[in-house]
N, C-alpha and C. Protein backbone atom coordinates (compact mmCIF):
# COMPACT_ATOMS: atom_id res chain seq x y z
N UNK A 1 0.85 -1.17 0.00
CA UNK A 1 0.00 0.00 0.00
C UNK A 1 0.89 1.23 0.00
N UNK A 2 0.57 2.09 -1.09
CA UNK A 2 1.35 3.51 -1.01
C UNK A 2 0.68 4.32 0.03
N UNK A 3 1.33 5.15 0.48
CA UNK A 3 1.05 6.52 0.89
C UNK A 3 1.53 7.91 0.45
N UNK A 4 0.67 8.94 0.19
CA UNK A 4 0.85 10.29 0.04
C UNK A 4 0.67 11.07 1.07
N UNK A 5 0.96 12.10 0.69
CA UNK A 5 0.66 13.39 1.44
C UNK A 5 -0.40 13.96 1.28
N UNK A 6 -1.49 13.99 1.84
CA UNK A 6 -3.16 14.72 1.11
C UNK A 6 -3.27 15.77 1.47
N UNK A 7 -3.81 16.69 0.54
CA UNK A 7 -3.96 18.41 0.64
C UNK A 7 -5.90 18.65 1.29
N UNK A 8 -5.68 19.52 1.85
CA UNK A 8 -6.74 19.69 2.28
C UNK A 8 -6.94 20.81 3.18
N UNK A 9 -7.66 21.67 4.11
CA UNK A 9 -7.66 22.84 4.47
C UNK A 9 -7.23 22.46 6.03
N UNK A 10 -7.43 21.41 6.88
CA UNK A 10 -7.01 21.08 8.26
C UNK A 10 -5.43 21.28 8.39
N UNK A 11 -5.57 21.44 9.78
CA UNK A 11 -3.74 21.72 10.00
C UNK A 11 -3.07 20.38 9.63
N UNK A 12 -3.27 19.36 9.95
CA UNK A 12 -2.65 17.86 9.50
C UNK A 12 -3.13 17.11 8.70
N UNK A 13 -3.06 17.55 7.29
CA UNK A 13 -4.01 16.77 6.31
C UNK A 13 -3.61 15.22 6.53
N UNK A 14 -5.08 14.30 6.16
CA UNK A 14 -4.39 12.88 6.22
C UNK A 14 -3.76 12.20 4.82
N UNK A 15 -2.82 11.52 5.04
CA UNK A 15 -2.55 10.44 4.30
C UNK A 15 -3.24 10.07 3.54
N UNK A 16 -2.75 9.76 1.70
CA UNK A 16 -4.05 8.94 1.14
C UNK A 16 -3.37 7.83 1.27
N UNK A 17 -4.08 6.58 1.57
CA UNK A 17 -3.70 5.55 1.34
C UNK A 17 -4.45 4.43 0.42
N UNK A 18 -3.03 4.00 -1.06
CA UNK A 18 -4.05 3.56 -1.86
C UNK A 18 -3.41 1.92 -1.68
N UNK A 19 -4.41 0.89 -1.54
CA UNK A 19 -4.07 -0.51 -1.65
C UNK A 19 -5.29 -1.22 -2.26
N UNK A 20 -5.59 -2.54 -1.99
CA UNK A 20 -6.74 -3.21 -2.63
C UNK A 20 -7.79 -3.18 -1.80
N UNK A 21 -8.77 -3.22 -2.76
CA UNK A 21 -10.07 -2.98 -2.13
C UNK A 21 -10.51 -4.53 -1.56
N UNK A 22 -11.08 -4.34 0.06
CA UNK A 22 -11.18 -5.18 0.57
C UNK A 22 -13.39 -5.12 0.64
N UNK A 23 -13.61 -6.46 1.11
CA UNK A 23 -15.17 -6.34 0.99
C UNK A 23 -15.84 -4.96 1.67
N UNK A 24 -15.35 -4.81 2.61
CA UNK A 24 -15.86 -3.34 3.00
C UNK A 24 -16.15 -2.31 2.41
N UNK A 25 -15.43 -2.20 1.31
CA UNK A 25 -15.18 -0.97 0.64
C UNK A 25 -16.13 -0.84 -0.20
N UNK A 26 -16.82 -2.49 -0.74
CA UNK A 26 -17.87 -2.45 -2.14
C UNK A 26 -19.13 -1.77 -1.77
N UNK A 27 -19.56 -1.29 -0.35
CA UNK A 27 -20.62 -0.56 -0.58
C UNK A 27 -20.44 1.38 -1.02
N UNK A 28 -19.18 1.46 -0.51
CA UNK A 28 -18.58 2.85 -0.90
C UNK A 28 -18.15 3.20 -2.46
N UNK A 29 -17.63 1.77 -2.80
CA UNK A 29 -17.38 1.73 -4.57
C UNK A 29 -19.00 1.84 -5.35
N UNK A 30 -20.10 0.93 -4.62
CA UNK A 30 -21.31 1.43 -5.25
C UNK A 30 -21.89 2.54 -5.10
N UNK A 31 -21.16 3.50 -3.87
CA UNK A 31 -21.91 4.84 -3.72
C UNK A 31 -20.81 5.23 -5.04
N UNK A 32 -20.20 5.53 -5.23
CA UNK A 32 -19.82 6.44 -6.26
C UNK A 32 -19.50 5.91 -7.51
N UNK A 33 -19.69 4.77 -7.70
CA UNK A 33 -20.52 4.35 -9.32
C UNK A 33 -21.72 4.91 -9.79
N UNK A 34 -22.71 4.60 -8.54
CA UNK A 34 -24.18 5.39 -8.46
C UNK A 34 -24.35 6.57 -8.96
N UNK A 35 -23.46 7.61 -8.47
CA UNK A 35 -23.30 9.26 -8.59
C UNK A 35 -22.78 9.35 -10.09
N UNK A 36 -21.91 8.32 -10.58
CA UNK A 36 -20.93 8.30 -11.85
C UNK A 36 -22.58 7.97 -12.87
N UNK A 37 -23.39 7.12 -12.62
CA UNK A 37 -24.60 6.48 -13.28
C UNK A 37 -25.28 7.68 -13.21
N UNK A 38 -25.68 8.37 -12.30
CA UNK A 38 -26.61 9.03 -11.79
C UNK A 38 -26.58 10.42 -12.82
N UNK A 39 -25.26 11.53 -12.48
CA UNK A 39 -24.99 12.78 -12.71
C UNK A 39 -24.04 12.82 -14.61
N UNK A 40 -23.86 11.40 -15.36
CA UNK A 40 -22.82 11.71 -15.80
C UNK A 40 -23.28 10.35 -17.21
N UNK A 41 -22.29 10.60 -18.09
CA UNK A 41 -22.44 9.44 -18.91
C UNK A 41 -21.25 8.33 -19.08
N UNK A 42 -20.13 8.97 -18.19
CA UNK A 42 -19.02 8.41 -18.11
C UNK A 42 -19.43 6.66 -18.12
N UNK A 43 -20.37 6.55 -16.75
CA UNK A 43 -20.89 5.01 -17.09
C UNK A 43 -22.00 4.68 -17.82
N UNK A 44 -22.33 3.82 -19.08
CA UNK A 44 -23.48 3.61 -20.25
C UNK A 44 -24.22 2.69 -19.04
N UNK A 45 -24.21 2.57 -17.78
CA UNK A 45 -25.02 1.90 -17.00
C UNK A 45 -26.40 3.06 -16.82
N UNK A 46 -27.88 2.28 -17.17
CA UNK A 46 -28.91 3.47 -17.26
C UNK A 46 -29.77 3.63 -15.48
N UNK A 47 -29.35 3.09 -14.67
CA UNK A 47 -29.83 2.92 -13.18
C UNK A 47 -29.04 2.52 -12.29
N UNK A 48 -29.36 2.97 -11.33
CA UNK A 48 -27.97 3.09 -10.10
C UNK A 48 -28.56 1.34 -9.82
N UNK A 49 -27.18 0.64 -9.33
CA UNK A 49 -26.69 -0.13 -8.79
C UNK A 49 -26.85 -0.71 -7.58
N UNK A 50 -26.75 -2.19 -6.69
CA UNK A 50 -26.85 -2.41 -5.58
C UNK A 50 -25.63 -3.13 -5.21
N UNK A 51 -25.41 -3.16 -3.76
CA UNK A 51 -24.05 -3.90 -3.49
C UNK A 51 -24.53 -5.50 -3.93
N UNK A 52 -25.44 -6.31 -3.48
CA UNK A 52 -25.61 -7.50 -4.48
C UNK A 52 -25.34 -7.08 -5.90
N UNK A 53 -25.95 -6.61 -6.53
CA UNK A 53 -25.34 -5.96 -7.96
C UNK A 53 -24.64 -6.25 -8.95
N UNK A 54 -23.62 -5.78 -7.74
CA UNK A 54 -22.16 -5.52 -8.06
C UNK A 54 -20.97 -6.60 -7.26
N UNK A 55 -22.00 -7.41 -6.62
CA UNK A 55 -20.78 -8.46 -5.76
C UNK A 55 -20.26 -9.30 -6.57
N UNK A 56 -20.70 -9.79 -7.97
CA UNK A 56 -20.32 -10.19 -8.76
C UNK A 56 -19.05 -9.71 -9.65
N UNK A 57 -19.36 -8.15 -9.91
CA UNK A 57 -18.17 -7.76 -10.62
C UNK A 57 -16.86 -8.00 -9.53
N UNK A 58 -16.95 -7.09 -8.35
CA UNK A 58 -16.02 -7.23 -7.24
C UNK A 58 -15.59 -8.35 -6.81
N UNK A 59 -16.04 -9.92 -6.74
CA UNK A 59 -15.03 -10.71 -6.99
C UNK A 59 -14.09 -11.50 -7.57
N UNK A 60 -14.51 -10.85 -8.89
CA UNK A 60 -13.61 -11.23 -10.32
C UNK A 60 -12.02 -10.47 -9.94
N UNK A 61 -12.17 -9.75 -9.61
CA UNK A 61 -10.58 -8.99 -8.78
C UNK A 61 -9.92 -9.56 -7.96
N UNK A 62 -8.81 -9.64 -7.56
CA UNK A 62 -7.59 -10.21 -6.57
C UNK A 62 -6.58 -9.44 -6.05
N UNK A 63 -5.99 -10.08 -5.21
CA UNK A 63 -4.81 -9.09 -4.46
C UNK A 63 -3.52 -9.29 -5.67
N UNK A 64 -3.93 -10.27 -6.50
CA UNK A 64 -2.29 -10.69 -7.09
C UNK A 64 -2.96 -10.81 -8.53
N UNK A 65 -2.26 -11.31 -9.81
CA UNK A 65 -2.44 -11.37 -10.90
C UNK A 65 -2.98 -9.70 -11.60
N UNK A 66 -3.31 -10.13 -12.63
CA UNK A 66 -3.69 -8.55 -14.01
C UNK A 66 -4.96 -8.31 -13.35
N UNK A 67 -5.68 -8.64 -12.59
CA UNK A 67 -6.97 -7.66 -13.03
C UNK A 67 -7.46 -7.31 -11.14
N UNK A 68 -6.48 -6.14 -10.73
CA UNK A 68 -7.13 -5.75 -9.90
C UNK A 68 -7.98 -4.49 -9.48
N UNK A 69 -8.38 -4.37 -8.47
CA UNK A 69 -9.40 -3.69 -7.95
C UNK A 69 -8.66 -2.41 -6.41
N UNK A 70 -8.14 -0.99 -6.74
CA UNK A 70 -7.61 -0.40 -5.85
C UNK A 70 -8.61 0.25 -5.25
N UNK A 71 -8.42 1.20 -3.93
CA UNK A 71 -9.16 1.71 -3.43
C UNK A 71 -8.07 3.34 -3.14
N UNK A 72 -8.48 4.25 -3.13
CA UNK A 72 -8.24 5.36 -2.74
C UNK A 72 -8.28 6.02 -1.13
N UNK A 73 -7.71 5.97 -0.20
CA UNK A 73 -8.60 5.89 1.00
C UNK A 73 -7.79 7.28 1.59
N UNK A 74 -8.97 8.21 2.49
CA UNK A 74 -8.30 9.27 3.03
C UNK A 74 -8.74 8.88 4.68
N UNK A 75 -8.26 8.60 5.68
CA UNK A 75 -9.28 8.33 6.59
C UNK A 75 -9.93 6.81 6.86
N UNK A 76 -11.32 6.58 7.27
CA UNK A 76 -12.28 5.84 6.71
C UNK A 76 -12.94 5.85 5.19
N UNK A 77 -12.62 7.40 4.73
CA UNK A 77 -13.46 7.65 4.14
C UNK A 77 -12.53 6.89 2.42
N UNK A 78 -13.82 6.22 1.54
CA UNK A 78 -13.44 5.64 0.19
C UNK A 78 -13.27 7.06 -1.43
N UNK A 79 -12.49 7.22 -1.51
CA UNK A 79 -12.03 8.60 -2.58
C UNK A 79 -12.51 8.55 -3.82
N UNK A 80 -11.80 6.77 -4.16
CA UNK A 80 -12.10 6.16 -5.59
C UNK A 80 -11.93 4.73 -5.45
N UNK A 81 -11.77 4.54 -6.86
CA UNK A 81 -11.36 3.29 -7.33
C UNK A 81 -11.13 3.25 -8.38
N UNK A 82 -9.54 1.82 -8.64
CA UNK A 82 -9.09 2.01 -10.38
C UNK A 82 -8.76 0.73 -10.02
N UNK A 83 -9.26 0.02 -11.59
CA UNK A 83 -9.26 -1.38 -11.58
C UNK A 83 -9.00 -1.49 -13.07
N UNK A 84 -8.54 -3.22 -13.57
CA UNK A 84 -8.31 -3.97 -14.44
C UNK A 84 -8.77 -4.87 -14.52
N UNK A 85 -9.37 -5.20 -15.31
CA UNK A 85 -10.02 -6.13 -15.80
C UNK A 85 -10.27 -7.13 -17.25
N UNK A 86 -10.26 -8.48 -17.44
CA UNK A 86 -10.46 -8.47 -19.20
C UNK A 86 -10.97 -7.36 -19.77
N UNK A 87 -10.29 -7.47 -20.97
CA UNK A 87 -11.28 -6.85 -21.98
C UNK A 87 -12.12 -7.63 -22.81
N UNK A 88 -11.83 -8.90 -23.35
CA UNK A 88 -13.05 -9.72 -23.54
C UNK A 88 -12.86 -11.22 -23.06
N UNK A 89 -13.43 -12.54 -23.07
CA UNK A 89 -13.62 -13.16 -22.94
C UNK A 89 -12.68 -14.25 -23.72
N UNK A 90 -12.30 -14.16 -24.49
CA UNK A 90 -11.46 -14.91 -25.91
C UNK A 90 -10.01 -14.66 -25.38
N UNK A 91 -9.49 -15.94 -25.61
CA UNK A 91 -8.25 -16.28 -25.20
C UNK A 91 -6.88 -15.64 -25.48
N UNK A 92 -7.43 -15.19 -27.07
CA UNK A 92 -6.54 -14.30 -27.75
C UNK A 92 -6.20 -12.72 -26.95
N UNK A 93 -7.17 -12.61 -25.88
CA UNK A 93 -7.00 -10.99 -25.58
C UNK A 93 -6.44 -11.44 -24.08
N UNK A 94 -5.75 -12.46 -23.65
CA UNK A 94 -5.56 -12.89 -22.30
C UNK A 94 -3.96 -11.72 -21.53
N UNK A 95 -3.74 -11.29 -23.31
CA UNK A 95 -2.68 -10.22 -22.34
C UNK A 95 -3.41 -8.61 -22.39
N UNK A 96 -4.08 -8.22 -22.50
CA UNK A 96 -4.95 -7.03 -22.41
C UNK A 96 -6.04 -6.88 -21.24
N UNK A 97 -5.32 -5.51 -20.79
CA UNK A 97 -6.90 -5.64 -19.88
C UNK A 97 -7.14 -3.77 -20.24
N UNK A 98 -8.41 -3.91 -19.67
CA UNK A 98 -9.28 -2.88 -19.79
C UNK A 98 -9.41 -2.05 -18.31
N UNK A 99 -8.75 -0.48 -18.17
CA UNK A 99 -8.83 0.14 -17.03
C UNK A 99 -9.99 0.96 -17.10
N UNK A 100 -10.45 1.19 -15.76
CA UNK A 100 -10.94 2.65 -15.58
C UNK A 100 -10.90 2.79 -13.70
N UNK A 101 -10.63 3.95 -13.46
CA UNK A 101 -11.11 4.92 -12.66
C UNK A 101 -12.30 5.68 -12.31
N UNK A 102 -12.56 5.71 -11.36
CA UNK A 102 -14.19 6.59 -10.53
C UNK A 102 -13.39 6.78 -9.33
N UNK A 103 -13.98 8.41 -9.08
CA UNK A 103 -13.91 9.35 -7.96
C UNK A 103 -14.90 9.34 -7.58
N UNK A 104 -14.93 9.87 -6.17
CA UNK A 104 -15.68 10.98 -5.09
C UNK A 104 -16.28 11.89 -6.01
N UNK A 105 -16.80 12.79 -6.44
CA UNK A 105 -17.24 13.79 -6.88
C UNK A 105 -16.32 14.87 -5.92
N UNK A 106 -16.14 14.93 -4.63
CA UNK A 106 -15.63 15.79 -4.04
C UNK A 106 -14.64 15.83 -3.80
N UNK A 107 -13.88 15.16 -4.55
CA UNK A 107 -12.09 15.04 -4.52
C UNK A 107 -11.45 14.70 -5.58
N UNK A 108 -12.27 15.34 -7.12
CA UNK A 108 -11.84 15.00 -8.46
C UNK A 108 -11.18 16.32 -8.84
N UNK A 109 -10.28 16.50 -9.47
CA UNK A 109 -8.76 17.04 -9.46
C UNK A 109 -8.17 17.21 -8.23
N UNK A 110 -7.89 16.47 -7.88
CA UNK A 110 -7.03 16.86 -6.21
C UNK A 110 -5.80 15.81 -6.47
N UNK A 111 -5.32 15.06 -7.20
CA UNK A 111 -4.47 13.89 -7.82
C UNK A 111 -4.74 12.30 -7.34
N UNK A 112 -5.90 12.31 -6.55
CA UNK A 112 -6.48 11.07 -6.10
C UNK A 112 -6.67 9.97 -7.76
N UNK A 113 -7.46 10.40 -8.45
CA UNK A 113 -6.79 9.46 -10.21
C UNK A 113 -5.19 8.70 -10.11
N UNK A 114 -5.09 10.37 -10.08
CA UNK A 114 -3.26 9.89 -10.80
C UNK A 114 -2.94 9.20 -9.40
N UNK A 115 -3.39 9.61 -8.31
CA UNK A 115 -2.12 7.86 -7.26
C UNK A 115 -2.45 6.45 -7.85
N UNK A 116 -4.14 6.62 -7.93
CA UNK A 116 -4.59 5.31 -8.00
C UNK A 116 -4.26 4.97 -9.58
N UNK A 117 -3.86 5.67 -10.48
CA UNK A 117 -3.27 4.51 -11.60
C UNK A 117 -1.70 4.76 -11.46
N UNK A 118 -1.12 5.24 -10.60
CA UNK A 118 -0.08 5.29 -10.35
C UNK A 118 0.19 3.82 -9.79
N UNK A 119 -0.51 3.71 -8.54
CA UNK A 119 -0.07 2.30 -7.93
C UNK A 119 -0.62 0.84 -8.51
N UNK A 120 -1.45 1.19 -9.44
CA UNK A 120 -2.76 0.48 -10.37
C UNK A 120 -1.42 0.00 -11.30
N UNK A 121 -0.79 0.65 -12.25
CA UNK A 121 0.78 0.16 -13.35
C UNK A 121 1.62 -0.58 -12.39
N UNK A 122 1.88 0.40 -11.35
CA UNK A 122 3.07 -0.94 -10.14
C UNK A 122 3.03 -2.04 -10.27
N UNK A 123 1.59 -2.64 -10.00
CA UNK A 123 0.31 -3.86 -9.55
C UNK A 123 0.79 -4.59 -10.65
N UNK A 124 0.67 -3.66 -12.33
CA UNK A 124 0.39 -4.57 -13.10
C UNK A 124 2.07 -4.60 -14.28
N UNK A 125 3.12 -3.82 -13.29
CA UNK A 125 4.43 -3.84 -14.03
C UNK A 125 5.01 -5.47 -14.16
N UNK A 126 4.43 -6.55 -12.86
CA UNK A 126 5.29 -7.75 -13.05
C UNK A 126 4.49 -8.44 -13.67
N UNK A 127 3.21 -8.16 -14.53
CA UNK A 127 1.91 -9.22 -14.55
C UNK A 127 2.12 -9.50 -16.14
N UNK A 128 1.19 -10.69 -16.42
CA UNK A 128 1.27 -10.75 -17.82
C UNK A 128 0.27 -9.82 -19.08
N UNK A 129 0.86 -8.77 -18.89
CA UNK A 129 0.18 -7.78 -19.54
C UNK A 129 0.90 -7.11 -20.57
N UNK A 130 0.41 -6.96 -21.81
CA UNK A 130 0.68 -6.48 -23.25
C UNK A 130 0.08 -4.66 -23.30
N UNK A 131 -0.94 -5.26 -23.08
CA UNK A 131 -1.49 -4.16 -23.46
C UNK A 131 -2.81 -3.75 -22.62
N UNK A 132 -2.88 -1.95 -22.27
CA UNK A 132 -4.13 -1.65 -21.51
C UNK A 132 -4.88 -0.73 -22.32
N UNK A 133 -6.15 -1.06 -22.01
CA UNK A 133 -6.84 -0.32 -23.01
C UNK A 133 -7.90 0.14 -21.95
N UNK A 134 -8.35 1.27 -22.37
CA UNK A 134 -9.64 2.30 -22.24
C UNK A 134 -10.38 3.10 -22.78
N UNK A 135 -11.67 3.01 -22.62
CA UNK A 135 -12.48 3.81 -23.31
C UNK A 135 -13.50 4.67 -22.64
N UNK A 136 -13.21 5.95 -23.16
CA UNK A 136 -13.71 7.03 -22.12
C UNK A 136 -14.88 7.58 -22.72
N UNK A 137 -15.94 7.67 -22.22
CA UNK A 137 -17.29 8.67 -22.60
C UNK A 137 -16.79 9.86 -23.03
N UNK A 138 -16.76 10.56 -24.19
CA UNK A 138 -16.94 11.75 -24.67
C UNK A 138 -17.84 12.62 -24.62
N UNK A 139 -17.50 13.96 -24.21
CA UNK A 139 -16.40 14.74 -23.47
C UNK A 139 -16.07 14.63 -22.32
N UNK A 140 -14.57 14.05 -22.14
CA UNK A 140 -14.52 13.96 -20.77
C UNK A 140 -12.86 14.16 -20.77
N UNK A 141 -12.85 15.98 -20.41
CA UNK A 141 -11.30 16.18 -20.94
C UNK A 141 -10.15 15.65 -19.88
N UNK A 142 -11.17 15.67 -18.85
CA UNK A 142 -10.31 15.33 -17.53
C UNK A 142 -9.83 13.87 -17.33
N UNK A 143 -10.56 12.75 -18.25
CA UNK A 143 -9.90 11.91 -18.18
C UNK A 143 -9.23 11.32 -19.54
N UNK A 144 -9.82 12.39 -20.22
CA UNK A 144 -8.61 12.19 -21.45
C UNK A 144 -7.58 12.52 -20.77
N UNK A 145 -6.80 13.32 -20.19
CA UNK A 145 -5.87 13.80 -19.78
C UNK A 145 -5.30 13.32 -18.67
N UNK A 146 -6.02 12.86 -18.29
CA UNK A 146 -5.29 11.81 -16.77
C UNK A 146 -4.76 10.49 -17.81
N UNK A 147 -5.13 10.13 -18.51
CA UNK A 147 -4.82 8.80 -19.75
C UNK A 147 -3.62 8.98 -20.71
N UNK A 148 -3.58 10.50 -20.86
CA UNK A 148 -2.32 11.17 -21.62
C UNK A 148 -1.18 10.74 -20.74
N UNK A 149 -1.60 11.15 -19.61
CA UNK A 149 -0.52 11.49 -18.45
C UNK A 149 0.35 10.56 -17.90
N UNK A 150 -0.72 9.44 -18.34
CA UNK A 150 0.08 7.54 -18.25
C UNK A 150 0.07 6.74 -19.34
N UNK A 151 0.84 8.00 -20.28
CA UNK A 151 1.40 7.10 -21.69
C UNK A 151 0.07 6.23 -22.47
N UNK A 152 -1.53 6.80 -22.22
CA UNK A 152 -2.37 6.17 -23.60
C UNK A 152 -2.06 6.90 -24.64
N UNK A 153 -2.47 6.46 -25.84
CA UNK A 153 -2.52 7.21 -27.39
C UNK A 153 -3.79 6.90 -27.27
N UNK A 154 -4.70 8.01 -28.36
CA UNK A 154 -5.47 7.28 -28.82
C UNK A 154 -5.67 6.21 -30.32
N UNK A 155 -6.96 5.52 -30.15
CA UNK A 155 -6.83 4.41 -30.64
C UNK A 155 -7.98 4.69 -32.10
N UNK A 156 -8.91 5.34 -31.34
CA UNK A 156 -10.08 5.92 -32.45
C UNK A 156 -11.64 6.21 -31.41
N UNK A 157 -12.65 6.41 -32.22
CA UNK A 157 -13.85 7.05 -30.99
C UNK A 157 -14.61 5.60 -32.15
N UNK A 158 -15.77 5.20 -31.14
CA UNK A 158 -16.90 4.86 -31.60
C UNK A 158 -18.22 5.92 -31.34
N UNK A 159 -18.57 6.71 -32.63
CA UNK A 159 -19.09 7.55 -32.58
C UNK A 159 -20.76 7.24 -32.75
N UNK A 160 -21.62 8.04 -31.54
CA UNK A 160 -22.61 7.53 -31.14
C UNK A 160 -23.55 6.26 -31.25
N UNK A 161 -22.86 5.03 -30.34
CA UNK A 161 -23.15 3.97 -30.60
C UNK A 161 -23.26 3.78 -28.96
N UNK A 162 -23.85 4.38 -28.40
CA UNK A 162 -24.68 4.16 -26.95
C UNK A 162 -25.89 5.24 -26.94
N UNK A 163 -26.74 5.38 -26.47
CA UNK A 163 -27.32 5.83 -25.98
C UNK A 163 -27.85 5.65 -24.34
N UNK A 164 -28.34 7.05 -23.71
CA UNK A 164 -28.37 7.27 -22.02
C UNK A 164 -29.42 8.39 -21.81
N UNK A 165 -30.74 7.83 -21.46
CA UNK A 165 -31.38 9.36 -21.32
C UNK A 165 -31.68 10.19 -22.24
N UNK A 166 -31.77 9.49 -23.60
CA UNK A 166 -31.88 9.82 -24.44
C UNK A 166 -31.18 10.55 -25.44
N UNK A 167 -29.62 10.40 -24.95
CA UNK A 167 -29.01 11.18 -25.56
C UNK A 167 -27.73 10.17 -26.15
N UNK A 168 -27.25 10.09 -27.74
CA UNK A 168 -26.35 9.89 -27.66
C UNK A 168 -25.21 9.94 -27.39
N UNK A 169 -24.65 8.41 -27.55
CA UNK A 169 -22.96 8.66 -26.40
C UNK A 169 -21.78 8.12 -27.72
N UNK A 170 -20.67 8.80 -27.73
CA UNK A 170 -19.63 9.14 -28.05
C UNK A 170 -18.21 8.46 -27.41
N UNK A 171 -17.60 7.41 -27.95
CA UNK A 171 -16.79 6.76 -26.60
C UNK A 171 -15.07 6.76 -27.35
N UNK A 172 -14.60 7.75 -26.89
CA UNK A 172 -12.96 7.32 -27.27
C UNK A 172 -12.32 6.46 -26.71
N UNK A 173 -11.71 5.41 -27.41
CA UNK A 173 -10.74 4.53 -26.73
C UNK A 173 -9.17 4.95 -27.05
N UNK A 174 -8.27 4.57 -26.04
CA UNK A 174 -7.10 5.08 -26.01
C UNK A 174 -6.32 3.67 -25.48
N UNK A 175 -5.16 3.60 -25.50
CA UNK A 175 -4.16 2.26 -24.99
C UNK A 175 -2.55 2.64 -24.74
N UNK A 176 -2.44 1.73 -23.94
CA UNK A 176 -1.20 2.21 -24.05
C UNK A 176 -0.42 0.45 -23.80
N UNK A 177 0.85 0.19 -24.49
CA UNK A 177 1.68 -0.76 -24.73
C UNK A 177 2.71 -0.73 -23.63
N UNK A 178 2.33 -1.68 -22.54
CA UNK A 178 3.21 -2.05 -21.79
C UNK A 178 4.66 -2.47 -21.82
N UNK A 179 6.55 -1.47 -21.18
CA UNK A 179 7.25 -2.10 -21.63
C UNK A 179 7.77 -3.23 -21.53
N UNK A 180 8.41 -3.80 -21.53
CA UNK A 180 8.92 -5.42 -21.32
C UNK A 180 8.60 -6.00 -22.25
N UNK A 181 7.13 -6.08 -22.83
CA UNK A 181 6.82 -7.10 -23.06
C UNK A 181 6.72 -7.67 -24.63
């Protein structure tokens, strides 16, 4: 588990501390998926979520191997989460995985992202991984740019091929080529 230095207005800001998300955490990861569903198109999910739900996705993750599950933590309190996961099912894609990140709403630009794919590459520097790929809801400059920031290119957009609320969705994917490998 890393630790930072966290900014904040108290005389002794706390520590973020980012490691793996343990069962506790999945009802805090569904509060702010919810808000991500709720306020945003970032997720093509059309209704907020339950911790049954989602207990399914959350134990496809591990402390060890390519596809884990971090937590952001300031406190008690849960910041984010950045995870890996397949990208499909077919054997051929067994060195690729698929990232994303979700914040707090109340602690998005503060560098809580960048620790958690900071320590999220660490995780996945000894693993058998080729290649990471992501695909971000358009417009979303802030995480285009957090994706710049950890060596993605982009790859191309699939242009309005979701819809949410009636509105079409716009999805750039970006990757980036792991070295070693």
């Amino acid at each position: 588990m890393s630790q930072q230095t966290g900014t904040g207005a108290s005389a002794e800001p706390q520590a973020l501390d980012i490691g793996p998300a343990v069962e506790g955490d999945l009802a805090e990861i569904v509060r702010i998926l919810n808000h991500t569903i709720v306020h945003s198109v970032a997720s093509f999910a059309t209704r907020p979520t339950s911790v049954a739900e989602q207990r399914g996705w959350f134990e496809r993750f591990s402390s060890t191997g390519p596809h884990r599950l971090l937590v952001a933590r300031r406190g008690e309190a849960v910041l984010g989460y950045a995870c890996s996961g397949p990208y499909r099912d077919h054997e051929a894609f067994r060195e690729t995985v698929e990232v994303s990140v979700a914040l707090d709403a109340g602690c998005r630009g503060q560098g809580v992202g960048s620790a958690l794919y900071r320590e999220l590459f660490e995780c996945l520097a000894g693993e058998p991984v080729h290649v990471v790929v992501a695909g971000i809801a358009v417009p979303n400059d802030a995480s285009v740019a957090l994706h710049r920031k950890f060596g993605f290119t982009e790859v191309g957009t699939f242009r309005e091929y979701a819809v949410k609320n009636g509105q079409y969705i716009s999805s750039l994917w970006m990757q980036r080529v792991l070295p070693g490998r």
